[in-house]
N, C-alpha and C. Protein backbone atom coordinates (compact mmCIF):
# COMPACT_ATOMS: atom_id res chain seq x y z
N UNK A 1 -44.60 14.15 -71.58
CA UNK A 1 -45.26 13.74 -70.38
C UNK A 1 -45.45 12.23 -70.46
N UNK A 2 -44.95 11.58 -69.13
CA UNK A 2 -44.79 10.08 -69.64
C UNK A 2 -46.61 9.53 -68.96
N UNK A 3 -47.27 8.47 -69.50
CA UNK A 3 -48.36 7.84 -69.27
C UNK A 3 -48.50 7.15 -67.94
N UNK A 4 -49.21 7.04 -67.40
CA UNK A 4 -49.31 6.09 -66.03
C UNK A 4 -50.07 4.76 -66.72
N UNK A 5 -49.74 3.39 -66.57
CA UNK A 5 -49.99 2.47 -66.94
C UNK A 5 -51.03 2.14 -65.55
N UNK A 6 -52.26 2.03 -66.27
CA UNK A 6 -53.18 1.54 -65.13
C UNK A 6 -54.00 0.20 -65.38
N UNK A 7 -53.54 -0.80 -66.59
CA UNK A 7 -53.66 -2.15 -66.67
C UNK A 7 -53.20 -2.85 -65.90
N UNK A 8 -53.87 -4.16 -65.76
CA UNK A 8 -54.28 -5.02 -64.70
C UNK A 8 -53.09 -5.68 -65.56
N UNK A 9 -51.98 -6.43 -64.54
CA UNK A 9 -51.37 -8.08 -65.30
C UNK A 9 -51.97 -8.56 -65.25
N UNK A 10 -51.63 -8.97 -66.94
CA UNK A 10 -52.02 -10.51 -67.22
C UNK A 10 -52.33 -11.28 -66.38
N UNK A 11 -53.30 -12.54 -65.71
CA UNK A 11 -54.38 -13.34 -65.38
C UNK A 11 -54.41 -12.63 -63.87
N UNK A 12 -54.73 -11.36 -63.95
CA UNK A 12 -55.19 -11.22 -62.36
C UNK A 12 -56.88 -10.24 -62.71
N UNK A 13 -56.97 -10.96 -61.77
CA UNK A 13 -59.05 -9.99 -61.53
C UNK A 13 -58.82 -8.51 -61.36
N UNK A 14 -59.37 -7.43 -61.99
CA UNK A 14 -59.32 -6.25 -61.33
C UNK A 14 -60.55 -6.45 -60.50
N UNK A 15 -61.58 -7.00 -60.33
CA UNK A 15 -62.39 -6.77 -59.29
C UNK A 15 -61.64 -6.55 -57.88
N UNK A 16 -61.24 -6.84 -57.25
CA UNK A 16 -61.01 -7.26 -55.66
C UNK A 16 -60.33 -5.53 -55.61
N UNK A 17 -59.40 -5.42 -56.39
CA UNK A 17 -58.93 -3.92 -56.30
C UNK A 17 -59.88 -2.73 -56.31
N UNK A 18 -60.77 -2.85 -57.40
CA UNK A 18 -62.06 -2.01 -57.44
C UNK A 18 -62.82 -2.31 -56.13
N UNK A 19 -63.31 -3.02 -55.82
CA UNK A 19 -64.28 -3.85 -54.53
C UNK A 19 -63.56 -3.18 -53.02
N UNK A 20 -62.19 -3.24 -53.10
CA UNK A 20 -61.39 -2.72 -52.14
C UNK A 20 -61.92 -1.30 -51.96
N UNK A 21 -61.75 -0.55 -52.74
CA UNK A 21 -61.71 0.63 -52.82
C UNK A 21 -63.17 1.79 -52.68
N UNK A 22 -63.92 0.98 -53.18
CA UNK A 22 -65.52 1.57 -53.07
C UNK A 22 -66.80 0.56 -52.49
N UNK A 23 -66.19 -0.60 -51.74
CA UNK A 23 -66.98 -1.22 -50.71
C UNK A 23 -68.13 -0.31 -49.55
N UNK A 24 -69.05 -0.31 -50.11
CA UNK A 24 -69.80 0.61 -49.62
C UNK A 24 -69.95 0.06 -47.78
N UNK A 25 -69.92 -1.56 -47.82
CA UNK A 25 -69.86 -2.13 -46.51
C UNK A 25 -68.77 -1.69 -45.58
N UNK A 26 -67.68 -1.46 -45.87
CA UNK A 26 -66.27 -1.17 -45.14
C UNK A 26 -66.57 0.20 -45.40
N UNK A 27 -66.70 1.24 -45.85
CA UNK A 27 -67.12 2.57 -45.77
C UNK A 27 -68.44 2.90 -44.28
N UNK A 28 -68.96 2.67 -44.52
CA UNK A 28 -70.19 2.66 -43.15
C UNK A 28 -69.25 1.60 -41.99
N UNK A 29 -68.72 0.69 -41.94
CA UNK A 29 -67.76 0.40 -40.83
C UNK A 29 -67.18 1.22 -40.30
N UNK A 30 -66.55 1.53 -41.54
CA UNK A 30 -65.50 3.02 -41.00
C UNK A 30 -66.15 4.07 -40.45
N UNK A 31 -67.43 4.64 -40.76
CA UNK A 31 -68.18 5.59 -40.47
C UNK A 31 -68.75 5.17 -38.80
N UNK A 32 -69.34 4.08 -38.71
CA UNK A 32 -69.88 4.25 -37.31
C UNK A 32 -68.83 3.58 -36.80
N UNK A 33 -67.64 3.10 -37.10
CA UNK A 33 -66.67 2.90 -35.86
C UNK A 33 -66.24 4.41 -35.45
N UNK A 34 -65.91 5.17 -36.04
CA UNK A 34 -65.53 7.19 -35.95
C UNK A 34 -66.55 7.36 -35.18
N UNK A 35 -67.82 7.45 -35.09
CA UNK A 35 -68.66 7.71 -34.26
C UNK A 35 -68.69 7.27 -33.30
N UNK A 36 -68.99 5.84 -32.94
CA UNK A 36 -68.70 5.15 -32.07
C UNK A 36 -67.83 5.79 -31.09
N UNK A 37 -66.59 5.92 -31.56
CA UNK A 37 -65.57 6.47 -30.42
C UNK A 37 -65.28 7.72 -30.10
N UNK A 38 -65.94 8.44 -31.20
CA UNK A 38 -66.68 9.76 -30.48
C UNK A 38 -67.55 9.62 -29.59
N UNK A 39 -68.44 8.71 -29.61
CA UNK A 39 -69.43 8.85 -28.51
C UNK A 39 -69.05 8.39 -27.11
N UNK A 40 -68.04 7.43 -27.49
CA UNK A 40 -67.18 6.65 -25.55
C UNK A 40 -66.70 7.73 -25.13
N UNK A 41 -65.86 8.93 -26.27
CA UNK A 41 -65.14 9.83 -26.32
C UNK A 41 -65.70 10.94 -25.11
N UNK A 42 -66.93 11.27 -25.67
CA UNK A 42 -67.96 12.56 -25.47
C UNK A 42 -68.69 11.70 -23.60
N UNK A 43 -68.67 10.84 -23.89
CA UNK A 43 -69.58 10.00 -22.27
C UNK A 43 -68.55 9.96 -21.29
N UNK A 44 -66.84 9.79 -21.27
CA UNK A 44 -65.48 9.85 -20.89
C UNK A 44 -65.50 11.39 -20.54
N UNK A 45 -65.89 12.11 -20.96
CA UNK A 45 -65.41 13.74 -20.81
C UNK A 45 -66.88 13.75 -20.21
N UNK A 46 -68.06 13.78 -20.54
CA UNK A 46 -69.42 13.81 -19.68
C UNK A 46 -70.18 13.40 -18.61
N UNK A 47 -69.35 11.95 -18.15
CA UNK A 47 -70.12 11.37 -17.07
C UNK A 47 -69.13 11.96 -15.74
N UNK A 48 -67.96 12.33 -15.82
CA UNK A 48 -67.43 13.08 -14.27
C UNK A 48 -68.05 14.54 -14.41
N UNK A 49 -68.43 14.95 -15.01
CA UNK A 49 -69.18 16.71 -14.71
C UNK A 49 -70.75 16.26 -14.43
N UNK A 50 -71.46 15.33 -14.50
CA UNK A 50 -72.50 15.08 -14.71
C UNK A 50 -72.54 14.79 -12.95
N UNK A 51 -71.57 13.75 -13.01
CA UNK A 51 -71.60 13.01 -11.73
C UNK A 51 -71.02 13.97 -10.19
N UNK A 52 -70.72 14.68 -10.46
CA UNK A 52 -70.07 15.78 -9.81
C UNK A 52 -71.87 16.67 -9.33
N UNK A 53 -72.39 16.60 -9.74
CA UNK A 53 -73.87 17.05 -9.50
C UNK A 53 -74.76 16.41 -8.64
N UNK A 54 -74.51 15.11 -8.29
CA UNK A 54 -75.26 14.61 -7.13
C UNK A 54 -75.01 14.68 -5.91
N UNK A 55 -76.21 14.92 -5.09
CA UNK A 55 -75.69 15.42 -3.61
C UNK A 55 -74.74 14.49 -2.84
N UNK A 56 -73.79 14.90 -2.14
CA UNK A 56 -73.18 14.67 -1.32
C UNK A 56 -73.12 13.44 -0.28
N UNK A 57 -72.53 12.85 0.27
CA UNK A 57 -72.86 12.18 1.94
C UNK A 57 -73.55 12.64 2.80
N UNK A 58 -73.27 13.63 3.24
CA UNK A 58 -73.78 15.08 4.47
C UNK A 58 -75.01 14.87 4.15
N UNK A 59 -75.20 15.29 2.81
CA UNK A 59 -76.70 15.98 2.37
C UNK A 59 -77.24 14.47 2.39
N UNK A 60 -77.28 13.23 2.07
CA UNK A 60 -77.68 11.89 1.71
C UNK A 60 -78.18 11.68 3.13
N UNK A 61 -77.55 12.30 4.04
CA UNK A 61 -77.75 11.61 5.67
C UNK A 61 -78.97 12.23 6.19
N UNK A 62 -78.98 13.41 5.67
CA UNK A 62 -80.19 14.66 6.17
C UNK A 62 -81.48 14.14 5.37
N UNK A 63 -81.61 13.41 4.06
CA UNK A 63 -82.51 13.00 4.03
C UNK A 63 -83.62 12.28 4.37
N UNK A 64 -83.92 11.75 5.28
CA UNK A 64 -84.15 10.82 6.34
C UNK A 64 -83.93 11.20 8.03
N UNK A 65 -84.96 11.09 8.38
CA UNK A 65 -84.93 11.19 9.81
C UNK A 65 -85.71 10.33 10.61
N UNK A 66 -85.10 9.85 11.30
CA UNK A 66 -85.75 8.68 12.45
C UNK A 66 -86.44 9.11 13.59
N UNK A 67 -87.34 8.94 13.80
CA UNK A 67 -87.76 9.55 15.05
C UNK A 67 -88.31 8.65 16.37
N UNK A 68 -87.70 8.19 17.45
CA UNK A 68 -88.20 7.35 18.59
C UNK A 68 -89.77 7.83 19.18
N UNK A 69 -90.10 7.28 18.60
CA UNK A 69 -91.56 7.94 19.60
C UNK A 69 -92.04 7.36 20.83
N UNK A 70 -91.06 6.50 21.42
CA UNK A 70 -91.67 5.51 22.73
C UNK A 70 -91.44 7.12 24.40
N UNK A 71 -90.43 7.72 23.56
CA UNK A 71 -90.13 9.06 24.98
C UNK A 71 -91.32 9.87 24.64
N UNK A 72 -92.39 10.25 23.59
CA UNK A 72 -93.43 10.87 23.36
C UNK A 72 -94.83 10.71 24.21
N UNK A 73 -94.66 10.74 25.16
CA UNK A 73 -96.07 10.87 26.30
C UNK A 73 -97.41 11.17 25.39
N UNK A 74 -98.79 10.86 25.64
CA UNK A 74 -99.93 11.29 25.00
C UNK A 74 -100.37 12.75 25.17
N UNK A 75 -100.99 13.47 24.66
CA UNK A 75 -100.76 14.47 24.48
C UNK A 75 -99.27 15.50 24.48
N UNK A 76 -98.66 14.64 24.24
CA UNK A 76 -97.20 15.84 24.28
C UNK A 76 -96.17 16.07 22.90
N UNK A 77 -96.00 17.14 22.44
CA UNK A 77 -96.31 17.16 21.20
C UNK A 77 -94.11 17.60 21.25
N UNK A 78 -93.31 17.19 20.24
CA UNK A 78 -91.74 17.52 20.51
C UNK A 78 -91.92 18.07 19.05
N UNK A 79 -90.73 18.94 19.36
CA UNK A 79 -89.62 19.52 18.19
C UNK A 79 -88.55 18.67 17.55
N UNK A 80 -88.45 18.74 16.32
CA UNK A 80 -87.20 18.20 16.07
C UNK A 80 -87.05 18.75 14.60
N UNK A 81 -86.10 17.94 13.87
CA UNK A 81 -85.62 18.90 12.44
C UNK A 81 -85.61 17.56 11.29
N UNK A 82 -86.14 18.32 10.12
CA UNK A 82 -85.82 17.16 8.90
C UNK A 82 -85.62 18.31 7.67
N UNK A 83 -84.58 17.71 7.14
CA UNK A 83 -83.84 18.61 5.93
C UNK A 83 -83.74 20.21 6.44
N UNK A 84 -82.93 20.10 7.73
CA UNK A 84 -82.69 21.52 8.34
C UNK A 84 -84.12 22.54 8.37
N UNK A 85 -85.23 21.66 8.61
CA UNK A 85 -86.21 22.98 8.97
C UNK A 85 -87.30 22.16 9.95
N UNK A 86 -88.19 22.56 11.01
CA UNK A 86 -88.71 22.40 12.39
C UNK A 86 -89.76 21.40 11.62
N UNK A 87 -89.41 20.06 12.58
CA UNK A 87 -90.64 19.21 12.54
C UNK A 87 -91.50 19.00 13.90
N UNK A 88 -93.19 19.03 13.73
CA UNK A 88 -93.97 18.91 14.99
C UNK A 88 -93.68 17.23 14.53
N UNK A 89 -94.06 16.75 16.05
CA UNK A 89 -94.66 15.62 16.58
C UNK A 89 -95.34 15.07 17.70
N UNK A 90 -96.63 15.27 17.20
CA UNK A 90 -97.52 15.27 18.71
C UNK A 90 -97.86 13.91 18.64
N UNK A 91 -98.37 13.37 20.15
CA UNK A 91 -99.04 12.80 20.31
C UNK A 91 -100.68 12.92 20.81
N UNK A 92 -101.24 12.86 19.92
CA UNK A 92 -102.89 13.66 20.02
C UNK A 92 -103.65 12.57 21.59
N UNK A 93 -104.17 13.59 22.43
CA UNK A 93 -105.26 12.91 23.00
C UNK A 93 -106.41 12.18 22.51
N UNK A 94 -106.78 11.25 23.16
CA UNK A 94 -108.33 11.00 22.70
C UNK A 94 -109.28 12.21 23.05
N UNK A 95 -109.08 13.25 23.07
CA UNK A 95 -109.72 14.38 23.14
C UNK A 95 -109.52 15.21 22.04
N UNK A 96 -108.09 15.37 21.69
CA UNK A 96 -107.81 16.39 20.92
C UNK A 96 -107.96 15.18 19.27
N UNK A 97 -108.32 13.93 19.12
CA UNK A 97 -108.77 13.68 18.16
C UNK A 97 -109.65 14.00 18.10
N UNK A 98 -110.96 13.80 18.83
CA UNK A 98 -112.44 14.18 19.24
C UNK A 98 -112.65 15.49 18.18
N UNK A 99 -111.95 16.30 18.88
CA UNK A 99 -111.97 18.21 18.86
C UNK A 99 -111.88 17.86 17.05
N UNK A 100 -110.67 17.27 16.79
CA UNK A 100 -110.25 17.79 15.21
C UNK A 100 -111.40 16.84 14.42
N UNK A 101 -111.90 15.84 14.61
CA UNK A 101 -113.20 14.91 13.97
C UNK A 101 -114.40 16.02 14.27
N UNK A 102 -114.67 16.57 15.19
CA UNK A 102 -115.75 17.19 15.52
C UNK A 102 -115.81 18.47 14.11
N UNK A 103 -115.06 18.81 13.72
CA UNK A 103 -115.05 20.28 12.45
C UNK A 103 -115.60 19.70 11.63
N UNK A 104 -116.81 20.24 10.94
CA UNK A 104 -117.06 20.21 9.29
C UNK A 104 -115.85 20.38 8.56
N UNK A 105 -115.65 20.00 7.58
CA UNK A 105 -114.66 20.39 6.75
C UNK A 105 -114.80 21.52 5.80
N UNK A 106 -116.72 21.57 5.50
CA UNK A 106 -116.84 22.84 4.99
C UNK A 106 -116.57 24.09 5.56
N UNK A 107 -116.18 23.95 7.34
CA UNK A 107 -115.60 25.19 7.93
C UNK A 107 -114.30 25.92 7.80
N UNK A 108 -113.44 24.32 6.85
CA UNK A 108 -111.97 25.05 6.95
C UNK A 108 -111.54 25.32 5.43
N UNK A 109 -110.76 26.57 5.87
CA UNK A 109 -109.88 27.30 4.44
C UNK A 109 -109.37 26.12 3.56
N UNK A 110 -108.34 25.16 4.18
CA UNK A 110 -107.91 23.72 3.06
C UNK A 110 -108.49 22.57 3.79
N UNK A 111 -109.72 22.29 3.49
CA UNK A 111 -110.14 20.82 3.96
C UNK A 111 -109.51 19.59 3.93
N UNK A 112 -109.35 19.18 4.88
CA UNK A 112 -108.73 17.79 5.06
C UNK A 112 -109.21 17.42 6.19
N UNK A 113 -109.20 16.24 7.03
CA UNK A 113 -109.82 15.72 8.08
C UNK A 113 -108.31 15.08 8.32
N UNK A 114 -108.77 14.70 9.29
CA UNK A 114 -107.84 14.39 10.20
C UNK A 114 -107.21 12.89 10.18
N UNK A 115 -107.93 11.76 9.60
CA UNK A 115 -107.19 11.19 8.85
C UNK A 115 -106.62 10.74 7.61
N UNK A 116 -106.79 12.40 7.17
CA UNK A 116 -106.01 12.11 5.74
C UNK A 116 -104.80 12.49 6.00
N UNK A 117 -104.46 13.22 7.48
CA UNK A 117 -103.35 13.67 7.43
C UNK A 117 -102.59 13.00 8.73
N UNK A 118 -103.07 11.74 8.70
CA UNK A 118 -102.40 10.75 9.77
C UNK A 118 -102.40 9.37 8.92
N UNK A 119 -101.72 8.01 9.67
CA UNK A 119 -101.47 6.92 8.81
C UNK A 119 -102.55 6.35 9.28
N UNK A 120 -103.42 5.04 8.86
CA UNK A 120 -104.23 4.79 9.07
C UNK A 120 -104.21 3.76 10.51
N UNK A 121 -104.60 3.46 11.48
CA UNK A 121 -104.46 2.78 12.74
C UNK A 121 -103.14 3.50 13.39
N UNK A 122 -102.98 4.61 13.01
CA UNK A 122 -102.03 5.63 14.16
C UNK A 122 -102.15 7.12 14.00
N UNK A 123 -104.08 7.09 14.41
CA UNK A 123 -104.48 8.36 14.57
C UNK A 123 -103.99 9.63 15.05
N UNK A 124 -103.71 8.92 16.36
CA UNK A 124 -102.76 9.63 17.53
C UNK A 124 -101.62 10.79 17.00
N UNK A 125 -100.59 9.52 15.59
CA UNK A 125 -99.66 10.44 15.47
C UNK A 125 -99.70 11.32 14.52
N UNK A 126 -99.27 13.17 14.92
CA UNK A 126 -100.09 13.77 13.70
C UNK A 126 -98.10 14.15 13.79
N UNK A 127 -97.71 14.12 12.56
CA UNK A 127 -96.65 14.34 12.01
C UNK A 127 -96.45 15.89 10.52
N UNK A 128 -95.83 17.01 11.20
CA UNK A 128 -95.81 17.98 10.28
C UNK A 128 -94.97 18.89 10.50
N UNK A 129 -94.70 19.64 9.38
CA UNK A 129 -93.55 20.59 9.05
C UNK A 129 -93.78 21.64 10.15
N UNK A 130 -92.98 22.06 10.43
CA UNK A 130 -93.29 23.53 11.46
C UNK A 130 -92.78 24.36 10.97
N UNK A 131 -93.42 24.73 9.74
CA UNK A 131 -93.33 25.83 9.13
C UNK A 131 -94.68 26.53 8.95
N UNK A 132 -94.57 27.74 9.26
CA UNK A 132 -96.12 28.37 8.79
C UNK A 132 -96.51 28.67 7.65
N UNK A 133 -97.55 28.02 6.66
CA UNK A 133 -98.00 28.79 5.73
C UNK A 133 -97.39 30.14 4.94
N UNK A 134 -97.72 30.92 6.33
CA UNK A 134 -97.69 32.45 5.68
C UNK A 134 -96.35 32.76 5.04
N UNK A 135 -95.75 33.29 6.13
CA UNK A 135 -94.38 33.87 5.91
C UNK A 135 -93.13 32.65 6.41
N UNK A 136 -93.34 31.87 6.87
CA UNK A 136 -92.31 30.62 7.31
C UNK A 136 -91.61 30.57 8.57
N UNK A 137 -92.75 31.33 9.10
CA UNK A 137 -92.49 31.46 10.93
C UNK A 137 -92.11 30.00 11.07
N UNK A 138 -91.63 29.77 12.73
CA UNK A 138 -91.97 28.63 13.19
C UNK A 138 -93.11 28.67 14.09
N UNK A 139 -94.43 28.05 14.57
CA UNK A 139 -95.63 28.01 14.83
C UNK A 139 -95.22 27.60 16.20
N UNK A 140 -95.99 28.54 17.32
CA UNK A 140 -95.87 27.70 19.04
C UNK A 140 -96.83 26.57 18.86
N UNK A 141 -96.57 25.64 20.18
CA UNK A 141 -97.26 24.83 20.62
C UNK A 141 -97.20 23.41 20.10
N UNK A 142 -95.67 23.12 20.25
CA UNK A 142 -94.49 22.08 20.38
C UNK A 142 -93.69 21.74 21.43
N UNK A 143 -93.94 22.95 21.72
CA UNK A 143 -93.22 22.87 23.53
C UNK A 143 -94.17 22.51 24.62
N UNK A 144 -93.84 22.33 25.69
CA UNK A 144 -93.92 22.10 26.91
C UNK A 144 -94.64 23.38 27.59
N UNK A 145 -95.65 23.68 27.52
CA UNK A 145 -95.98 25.50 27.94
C UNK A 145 -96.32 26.10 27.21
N UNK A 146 -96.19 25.92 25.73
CA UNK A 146 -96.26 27.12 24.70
C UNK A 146 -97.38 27.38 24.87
N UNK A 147 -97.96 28.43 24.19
CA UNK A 147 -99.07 28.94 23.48
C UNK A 147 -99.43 27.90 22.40
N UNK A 148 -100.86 27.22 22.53
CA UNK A 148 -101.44 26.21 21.46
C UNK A 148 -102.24 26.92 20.78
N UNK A 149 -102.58 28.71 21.54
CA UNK A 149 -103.60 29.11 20.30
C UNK A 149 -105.26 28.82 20.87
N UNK A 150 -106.08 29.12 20.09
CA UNK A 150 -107.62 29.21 20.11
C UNK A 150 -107.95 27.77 19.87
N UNK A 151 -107.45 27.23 19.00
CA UNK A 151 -107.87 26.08 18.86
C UNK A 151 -107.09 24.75 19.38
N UNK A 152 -106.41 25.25 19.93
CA UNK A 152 -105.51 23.89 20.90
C UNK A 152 -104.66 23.18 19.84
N UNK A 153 -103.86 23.94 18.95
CA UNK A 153 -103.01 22.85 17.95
C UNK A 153 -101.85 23.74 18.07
N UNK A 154 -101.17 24.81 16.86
CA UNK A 154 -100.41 25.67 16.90
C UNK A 154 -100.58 26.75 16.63
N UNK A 155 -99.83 28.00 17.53
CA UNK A 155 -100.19 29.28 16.90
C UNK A 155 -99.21 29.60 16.89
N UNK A 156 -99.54 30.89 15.63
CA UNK A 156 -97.80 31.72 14.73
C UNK A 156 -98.19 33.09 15.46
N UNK A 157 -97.32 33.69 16.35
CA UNK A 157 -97.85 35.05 16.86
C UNK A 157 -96.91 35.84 16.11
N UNK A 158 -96.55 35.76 15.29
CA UNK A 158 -96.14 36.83 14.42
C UNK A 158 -97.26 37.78 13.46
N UNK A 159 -98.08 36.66 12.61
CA UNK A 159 -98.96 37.51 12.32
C UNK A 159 -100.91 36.48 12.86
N UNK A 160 -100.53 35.59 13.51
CA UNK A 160 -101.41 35.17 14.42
C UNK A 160 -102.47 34.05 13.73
N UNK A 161 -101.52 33.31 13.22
CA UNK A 161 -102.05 32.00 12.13
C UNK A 161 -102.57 31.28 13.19
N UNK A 162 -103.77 30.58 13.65
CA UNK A 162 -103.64 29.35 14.42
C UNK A 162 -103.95 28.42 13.84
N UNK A 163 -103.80 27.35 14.11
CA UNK A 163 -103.95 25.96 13.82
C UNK A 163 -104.85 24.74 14.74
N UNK A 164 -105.55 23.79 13.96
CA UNK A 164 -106.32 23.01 15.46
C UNK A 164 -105.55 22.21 15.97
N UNK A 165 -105.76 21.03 16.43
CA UNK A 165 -105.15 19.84 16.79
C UNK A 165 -104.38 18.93 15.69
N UNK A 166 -104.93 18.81 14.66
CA UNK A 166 -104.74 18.75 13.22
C UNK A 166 -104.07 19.59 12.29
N UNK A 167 -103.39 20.13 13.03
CA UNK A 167 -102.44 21.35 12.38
C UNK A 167 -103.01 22.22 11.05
N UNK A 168 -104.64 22.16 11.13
CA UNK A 168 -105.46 22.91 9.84
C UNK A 168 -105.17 24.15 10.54
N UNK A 169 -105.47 25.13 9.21
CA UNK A 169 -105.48 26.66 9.70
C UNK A 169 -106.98 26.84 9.83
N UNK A 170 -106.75 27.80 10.51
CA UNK A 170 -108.30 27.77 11.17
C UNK A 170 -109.05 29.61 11.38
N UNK A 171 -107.81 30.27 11.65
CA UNK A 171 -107.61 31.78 11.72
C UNK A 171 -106.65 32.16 11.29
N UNK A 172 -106.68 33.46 10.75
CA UNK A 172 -105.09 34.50 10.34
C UNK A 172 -105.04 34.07 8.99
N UNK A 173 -103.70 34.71 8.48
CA UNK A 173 -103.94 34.57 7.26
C UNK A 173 -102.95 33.59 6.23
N UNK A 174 -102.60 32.39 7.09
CA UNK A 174 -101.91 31.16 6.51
C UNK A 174 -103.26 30.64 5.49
N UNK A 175 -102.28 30.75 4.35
CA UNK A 175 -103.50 30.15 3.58
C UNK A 175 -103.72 28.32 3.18
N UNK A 176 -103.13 28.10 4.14
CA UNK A 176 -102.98 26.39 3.49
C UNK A 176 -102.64 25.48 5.45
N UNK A 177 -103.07 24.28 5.50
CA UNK A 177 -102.59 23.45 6.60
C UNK A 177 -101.01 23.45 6.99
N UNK A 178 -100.35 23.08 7.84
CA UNK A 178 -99.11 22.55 8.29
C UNK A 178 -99.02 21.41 7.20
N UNK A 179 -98.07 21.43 6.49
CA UNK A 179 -97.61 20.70 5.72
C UNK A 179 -97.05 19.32 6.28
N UNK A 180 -97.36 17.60 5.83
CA UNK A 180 -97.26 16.82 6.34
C UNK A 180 -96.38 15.85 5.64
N UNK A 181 -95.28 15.42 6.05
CA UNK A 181 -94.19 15.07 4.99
C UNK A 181 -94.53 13.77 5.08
N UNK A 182 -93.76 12.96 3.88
CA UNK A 182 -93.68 11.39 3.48
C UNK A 182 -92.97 11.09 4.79
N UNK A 183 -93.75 9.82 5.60
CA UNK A 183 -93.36 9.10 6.50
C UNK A 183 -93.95 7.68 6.11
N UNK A 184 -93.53 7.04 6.97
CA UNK A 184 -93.67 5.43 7.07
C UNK A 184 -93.26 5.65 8.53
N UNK A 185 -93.83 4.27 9.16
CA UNK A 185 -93.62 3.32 10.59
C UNK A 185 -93.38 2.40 10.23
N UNK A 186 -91.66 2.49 10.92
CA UNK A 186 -90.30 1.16 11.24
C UNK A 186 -90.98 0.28 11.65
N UNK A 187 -91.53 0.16 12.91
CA UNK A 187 -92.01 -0.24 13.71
C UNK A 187 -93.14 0.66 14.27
N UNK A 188 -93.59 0.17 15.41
CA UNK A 188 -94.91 1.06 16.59
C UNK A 188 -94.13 1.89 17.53
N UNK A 189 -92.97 2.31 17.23
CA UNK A 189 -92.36 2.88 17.92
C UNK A 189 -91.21 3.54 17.25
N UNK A 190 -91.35 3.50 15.94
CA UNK A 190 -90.04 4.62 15.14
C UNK A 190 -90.92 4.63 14.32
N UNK A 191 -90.20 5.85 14.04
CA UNK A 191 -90.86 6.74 12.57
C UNK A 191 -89.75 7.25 11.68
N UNK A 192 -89.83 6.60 10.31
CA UNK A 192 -88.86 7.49 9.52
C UNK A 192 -89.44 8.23 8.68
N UNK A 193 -88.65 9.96 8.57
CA UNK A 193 -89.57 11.09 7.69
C UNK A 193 -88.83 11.32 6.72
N UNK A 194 -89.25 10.92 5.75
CA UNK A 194 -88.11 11.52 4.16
C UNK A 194 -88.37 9.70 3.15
């Protein structure tokens, strides 16, 4: 069996050969560069499935709804829609503010007054979901004629929720107010909801 000669020639350093070989510095290079490009690797294959999860255009447009309120007469309360489900928008009388200031609050099932659930210097506009409490009727007395109910706001004649002017529940068995979504005023004359 012949020997493997593993002497260094004559006037050369074995360091740099040893140093080469078990450089603990170039070892951890090597180590988090491998990682490293596993990880561009793993974010390359992860950020299109990730990104594939955010809503749409369509859906981006429905978020937001503008609403003209200069065609809204005083007391006259319209229909319209935000994120595909019935929005009220009345314009309250100086009467039918009166009526909803006039309630104790210790009289109602979810207390709130009436301007916690309006913006402040636009009493008038009471802005809310037209959805009922209970079961997710849509509530009369948005229209032109409807039925406003006992208390002059909205009533659900399905199982006979009413509501005041202030869209509080007041009778039946909705257990909570007309729900009042995030708005801001564009202006004194638009409203955006969302």
């Amino acid at each position: 069996m012949a020997s493997v000669d593993t002497a260094v020639p004559p006037g050369e350093d074995p360091a740099p050969y040893h140093e080469e070989v078990s450089d603990p510095r170039r070892r951890d290079f090597i180590n988090i560069a491998a990682v490293a490009w596993i990880g561009v690797g793993g974010a390359a294959v992860v950020l299109p499935l990730i990104n594939q999860m955010n809503p749409s255009a369509d859906v981006l447009a429905q978020a937001t709804t503008e609403i003209d309120l200069s065609k809204i007469a005083v007391g006259q309360a319209i229909k319209t829609s935000f994120r595909k489900q019935p929005l009220f928008v009345r314009n309250l009388t100086p009467a039918e503010i009166a009526a909803a200031d006039a309630v104790p609050l210790s009289e109602l099932r979810d207390p709130q007054s009436l301007a916690e659930r309006t913006k402040e210097g636009k009493k008038n506009w009471l802005i809310t979901m037209g959805v009922c409490t209970h079961l997710g009727c849509v509530p009369l007395g948005a229209g032109e004629g409807e039925n406003r109910g006992p208390f002059g706001g909205y009533f659900c004649p399905c199982h006979g929720s009413a509501y005041d002017t202030a869209a509080r529940i007041r009778k039946g068995p909705a257990p909570t107010n007309l729900h009042v979504p995030d708005y801001t005023f564009s202006s004194d004359t638009t409203v955006t909801v969302g």
